[in-house]
Protein backbone atom coordinates (compact mmCIF):
# COMPACT_ATOMS: atom_id res chain seq x y z
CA UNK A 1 20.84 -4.62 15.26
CA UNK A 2 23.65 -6.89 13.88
CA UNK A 3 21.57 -10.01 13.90
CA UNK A 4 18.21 -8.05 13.17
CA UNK A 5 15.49 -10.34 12.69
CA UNK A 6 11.89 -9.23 11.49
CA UNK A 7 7.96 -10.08 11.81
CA UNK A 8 6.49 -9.51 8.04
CA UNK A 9 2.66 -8.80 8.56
CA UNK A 10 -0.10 -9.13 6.35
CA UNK A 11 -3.84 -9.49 7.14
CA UNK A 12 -5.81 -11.23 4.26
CA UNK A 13 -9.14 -11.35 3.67
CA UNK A 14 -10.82 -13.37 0.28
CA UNK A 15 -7.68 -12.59 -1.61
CA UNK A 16 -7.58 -16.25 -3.60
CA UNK A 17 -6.44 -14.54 -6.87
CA UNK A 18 -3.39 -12.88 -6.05
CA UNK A 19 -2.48 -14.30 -2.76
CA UNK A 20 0.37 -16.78 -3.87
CA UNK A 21 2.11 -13.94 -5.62
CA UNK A 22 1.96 -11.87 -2.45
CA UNK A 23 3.24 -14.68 -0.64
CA UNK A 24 5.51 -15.95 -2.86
CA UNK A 25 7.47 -12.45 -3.63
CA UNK A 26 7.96 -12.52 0.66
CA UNK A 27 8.97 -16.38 0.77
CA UNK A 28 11.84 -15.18 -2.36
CA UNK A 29 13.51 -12.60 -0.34
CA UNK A 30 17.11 -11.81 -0.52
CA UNK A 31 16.80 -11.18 3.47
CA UNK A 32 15.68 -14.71 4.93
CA UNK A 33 15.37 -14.61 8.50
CA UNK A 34 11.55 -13.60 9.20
CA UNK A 35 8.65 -14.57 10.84
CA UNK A 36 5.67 -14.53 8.10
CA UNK A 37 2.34 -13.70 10.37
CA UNK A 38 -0.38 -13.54 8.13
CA UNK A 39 -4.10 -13.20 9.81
CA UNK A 40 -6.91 -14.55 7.65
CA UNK A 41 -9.69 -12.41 8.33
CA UNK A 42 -12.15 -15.00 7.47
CA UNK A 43 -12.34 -15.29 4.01
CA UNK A 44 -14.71 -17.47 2.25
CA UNK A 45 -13.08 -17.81 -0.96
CA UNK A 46 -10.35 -20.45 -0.72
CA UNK A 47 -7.91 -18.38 0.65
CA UNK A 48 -7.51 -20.13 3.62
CA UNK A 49 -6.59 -23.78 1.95
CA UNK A 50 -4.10 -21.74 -0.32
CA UNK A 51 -2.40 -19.88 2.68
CA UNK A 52 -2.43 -23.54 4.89
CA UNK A 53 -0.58 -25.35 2.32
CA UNK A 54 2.31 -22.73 2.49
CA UNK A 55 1.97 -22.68 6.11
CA UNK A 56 2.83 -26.65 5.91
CA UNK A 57 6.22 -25.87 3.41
CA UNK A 58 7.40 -23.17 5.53
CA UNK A 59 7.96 -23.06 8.78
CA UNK A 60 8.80 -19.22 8.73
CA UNK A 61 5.03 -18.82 8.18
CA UNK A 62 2.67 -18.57 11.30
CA UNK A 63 -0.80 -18.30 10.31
CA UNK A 64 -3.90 -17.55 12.44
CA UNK A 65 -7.74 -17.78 10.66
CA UNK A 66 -10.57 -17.19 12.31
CA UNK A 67 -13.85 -15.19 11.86
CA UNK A 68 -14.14 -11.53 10.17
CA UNK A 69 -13.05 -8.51 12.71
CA UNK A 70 -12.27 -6.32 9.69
CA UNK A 71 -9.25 -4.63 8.74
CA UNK A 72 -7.97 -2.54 12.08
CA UNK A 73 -8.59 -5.20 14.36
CA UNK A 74 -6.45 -7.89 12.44
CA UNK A 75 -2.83 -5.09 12.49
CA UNK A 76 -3.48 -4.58 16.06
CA UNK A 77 -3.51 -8.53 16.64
CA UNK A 78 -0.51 -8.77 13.95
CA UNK A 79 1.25 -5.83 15.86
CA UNK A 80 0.97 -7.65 19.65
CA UNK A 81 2.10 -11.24 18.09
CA UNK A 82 4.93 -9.53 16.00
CA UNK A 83 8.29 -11.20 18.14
CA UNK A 84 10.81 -8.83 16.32
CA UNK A 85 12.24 -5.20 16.80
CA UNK A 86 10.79 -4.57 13.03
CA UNK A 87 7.72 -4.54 11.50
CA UNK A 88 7.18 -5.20 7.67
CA UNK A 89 3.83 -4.84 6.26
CA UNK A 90 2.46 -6.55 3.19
CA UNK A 91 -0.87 -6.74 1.78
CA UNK A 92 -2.23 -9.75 -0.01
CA UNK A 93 -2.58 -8.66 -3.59
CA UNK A 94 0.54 -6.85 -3.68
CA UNK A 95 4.12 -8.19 -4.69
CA UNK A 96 7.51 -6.95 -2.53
CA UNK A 97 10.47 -6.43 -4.74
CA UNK A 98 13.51 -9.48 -4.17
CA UNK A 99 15.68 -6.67 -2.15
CA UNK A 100 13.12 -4.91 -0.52
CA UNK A 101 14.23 -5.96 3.08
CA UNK A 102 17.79 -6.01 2.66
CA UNK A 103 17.19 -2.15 1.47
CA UNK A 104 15.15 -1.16 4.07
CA UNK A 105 16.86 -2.72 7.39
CA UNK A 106 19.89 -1.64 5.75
CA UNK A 107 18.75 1.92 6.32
CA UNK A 108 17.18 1.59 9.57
CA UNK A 109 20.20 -0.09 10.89
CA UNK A 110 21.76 3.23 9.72
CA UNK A 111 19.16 5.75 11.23
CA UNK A 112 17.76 5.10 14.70
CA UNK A 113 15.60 8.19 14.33
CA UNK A 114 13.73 6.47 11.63
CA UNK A 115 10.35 4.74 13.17
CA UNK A 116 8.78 4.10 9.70
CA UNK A 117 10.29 3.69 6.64
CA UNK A 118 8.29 3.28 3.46
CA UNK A 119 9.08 3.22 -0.52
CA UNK A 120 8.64 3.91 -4.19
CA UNK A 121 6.23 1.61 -5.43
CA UNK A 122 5.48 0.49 -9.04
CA UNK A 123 1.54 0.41 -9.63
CA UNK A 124 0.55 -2.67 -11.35
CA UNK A 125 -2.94 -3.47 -12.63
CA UNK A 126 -5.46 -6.21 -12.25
CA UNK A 127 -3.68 -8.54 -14.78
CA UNK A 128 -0.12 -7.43 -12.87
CA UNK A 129 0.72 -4.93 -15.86
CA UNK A 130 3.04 -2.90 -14.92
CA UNK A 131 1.94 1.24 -15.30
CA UNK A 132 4.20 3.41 -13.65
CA UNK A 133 6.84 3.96 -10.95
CA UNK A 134 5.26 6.50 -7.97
CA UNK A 135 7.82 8.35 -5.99
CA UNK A 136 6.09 9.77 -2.34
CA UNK A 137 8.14 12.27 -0.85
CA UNK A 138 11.17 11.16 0.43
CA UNK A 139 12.77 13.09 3.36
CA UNK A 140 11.31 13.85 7.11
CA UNK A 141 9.92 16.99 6.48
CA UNK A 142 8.14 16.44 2.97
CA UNK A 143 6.28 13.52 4.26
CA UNK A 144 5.02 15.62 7.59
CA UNK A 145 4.18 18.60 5.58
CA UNK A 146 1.89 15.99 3.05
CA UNK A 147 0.79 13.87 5.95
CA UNK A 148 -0.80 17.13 8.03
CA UNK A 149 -2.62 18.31 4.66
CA UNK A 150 -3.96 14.62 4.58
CA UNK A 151 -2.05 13.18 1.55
CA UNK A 152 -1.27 9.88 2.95
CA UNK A 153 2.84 9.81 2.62
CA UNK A 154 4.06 6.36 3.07
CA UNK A 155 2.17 3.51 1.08
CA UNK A 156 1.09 1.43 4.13
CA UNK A 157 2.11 -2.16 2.51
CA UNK A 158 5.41 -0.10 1.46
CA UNK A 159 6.04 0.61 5.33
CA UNK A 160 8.77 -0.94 7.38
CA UNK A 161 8.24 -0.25 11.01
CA UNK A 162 10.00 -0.48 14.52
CA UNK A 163 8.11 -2.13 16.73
CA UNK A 164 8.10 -0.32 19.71
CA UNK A 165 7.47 2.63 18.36
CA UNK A 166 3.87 1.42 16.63
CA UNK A 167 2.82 -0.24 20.63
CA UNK A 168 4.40 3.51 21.83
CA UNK A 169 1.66 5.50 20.21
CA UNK A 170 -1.32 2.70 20.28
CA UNK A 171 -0.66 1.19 17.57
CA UNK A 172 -4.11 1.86 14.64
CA UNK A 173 -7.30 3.17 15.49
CA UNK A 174 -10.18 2.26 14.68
CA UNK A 175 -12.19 5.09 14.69
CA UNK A 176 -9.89 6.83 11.74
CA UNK A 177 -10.80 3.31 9.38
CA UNK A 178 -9.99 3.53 6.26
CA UNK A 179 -7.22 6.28 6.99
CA UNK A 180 -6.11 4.40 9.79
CA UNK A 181 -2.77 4.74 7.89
CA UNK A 182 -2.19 8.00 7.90
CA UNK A 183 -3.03 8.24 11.38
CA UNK A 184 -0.56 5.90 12.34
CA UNK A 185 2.06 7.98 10.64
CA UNK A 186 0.90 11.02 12.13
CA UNK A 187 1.82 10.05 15.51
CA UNK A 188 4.64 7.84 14.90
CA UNK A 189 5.58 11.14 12.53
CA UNK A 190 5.86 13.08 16.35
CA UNK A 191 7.99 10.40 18.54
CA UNK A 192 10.84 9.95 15.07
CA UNK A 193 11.54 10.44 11.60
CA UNK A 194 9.12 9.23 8.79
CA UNK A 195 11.34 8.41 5.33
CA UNK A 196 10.50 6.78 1.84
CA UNK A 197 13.45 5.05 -0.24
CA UNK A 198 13.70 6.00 -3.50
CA UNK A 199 13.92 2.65 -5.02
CA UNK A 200 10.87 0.52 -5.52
CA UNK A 201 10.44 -2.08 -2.50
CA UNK A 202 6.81 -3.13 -3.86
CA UNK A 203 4.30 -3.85 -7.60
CA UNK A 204 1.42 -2.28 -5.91
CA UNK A 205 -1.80 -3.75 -7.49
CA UNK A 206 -3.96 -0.70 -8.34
CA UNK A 207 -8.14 -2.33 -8.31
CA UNK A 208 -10.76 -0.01 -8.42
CA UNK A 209 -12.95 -2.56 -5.70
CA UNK A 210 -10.36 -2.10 -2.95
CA UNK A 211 -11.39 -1.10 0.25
CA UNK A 212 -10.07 2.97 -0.97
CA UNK A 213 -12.52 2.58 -3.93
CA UNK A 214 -15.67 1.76 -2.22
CA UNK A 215 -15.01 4.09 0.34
CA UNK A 216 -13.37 7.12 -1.05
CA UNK A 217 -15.89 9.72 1.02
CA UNK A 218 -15.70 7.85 3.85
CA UNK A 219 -11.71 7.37 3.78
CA UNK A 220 -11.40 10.96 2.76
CA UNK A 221 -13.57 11.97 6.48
CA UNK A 222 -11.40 9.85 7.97
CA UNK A 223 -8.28 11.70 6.75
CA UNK A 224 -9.93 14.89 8.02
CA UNK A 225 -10.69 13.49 11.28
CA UNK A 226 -7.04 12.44 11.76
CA UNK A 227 -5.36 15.82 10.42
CA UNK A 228 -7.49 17.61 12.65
CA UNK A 229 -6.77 15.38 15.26
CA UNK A 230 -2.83 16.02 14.84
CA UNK A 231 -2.98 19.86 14.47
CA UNK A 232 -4.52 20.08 17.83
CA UNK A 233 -1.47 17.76 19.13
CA UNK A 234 0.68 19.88 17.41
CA UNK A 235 -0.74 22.83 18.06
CA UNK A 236 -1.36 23.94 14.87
CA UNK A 237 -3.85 26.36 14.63
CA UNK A 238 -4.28 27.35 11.04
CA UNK A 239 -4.14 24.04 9.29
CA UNK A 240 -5.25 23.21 5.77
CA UNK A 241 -6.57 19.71 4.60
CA UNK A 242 -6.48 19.04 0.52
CA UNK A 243 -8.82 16.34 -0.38
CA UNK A 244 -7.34 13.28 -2.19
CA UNK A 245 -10.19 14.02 -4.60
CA UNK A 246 -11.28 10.49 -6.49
CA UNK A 247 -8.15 8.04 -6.22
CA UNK A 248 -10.03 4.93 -7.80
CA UNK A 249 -13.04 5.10 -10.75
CA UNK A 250 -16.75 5.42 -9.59
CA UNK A 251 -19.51 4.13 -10.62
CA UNK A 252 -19.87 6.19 -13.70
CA UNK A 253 -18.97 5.44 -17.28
CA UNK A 254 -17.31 9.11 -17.22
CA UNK A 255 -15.43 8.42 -14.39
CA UNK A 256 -14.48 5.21 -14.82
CA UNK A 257 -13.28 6.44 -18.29
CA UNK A 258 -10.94 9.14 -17.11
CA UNK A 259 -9.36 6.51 -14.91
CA UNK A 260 -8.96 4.30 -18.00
CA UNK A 261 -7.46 7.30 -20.18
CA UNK A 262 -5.18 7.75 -16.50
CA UNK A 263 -4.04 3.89 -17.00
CA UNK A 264 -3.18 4.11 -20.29
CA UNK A 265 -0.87 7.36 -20.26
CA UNK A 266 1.13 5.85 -17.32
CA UNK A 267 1.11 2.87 -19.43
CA UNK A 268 2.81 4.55 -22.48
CA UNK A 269 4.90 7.03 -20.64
CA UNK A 270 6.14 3.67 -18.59
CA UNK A 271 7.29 2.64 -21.96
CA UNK A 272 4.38 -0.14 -21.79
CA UNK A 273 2.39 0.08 -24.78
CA UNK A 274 1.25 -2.89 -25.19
CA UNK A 275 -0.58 -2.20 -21.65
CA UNK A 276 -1.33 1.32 -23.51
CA UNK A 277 -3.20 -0.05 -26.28
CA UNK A 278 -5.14 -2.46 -23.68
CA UNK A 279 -6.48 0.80 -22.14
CA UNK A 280 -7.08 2.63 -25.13
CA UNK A 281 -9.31 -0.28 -26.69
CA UNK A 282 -11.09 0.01 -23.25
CA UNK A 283 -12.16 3.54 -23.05
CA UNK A 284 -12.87 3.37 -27.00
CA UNK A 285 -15.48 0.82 -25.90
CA UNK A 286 -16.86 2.40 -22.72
CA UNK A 287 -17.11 5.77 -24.62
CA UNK A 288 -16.68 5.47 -28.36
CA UNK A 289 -17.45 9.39 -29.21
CA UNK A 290 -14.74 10.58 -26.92
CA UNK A 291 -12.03 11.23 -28.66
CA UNK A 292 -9.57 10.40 -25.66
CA UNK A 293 -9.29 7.18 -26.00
CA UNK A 294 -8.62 6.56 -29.56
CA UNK A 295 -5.91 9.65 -29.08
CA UNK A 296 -4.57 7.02 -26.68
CA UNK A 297 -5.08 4.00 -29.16
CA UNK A 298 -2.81 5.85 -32.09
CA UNK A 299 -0.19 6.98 -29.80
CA UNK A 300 0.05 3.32 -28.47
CA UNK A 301 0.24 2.01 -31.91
CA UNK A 302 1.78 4.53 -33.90
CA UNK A 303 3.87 6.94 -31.65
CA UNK A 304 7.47 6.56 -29.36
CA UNK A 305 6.76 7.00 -25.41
């Protein structure tokens, strides 16, 4: 793995507003020598005359377009056209760190055992504001014992991957959509090691109409259906599952306000207050009795992180 090359992957679907940063923060890397596959799953929103005019500067990028198979389809199409013994994923409103590959073959070329290897990831908001640093668990073990509870462990767009090891187990399936991540890692978690880096590899754009927003219940099924699915591999007989509980805002003012209060403490603990007060003013406006928000507002203004 001395001359280790790598196929970055990242399906796209109407992503026109934060697509050339996505593309852009892979194009920048401090590790050059990549294929760029990216998939348009066909959008309708410019995204493909954005994504061909790169395709014409670059010749690292191969790009494919053609009609909507959803999400599932598209990595299994990405994963048989990927030419390289590694894997990177990326998704198109998220931005990879300069270093993140250099870290991350760095580490695989120093553990074989490794067949996925993911990362801290910053969470950024709509407006790329940056809101706090998440740590997953780091080591082998942590991430099984999260993964078979149904906390997904690895950050999918985080993930670095060996190739043959994702077309060993099947690479996604469909019928665990939209956990078909931690399904993946489930099985790829029994063939090798699963690891996160403790350094950030990716801003992580945090929107409350991704696809784990509008489909929380149906995501959080999903995660049942592929726990269960393991523990019977495993032979596990006594498993427990933890719901994820809500990880974006619903359709309520209340819980779309505890999400904003959520922001805007990350915000200020991140030493971001500017983002802080941006929040505050927000809840103050969605719910202008609860005294939550303007707590948040004065300790943006007034108070230290």
């Amino acid at each position: 793995m001395n001359n280790i090359k790598i196929s970055v992957l990242m399906p796209v679907y109407n992503a026109n507003k934060y697509i050339k940063a996505a593309v852009d923060s892979i194009l920048k890397q401090t590790f050059t020598d990549f294929e760029f596959i990216i998939i348009n799953d066909g959008s309708t929103d410019g995204t493909l005359e954005i994504l061909e005019n790169y395709a014409k500067k670059d010749k690292r990028i191969r790009l494919i377009s053609r009609e909507n198979k959803g999400l599932v389809t598209t990595l299994n199409e990405g994963v048989a056209l990927a030419k390289f013994p590694l894997i990177a994923r990326m998704d198109a409103d998220d931005i990879a760190l300069p270093n993140r590959f250099r870290e991350q073959i760095d580490f695989l070329k120093e553990h074989n055992e490794v067949v996925a290897l993911g990362g801290s990831f910053i969470i950024i908001d709509d407006k790329s504001r940056e809101l706090h640093l998440l740590m997953p668990p780091l080591d082998n073990e942590s991430i099984q014992i999260n993964g078979l509870k149904g906390h997904c462990p690895i950050n999918h767009p985080t993930a670095m991957i060996r190739t043959d090891s994702i077309r060993n187990v099947g690479g996604y399936r469909d019928e665990f959509y939209p956990s078909e991540d931690l399904d993946l890692w489930l099985r790829l978690g029994e063939i090798g090691k699963l690891v996160n880096l403790e350094n950030a590899v990716i801003k992580y754009r945090f929107l409350s109409n991704s696809i784990s927003g509008r489909m929380s219940t149906q995501q959080n099924n999903a995660a049942r259906a592929a726990v269960e699915a393991a523990w019977k591999r495993r032979g596990i007989v006594n498993g427990i599952f933890e719901s994820t509980g809500e990880w974006r805002a619903g359709e309520s003012k209340i819980s779309q306000h505890v999400f904003l209060i959520k922001f805007g403490w990350w915000a200020f603990n991140y030493r971001n207050k500017s983002a802080s007060i941006v929040y505050g003013l927000k809840a103050i406006q969605l719910l202008p009795l609860n005294k939550e928000g303007w707590r948040l507002l004065y300790c943006g203004l007034f108070k230290r992180p």
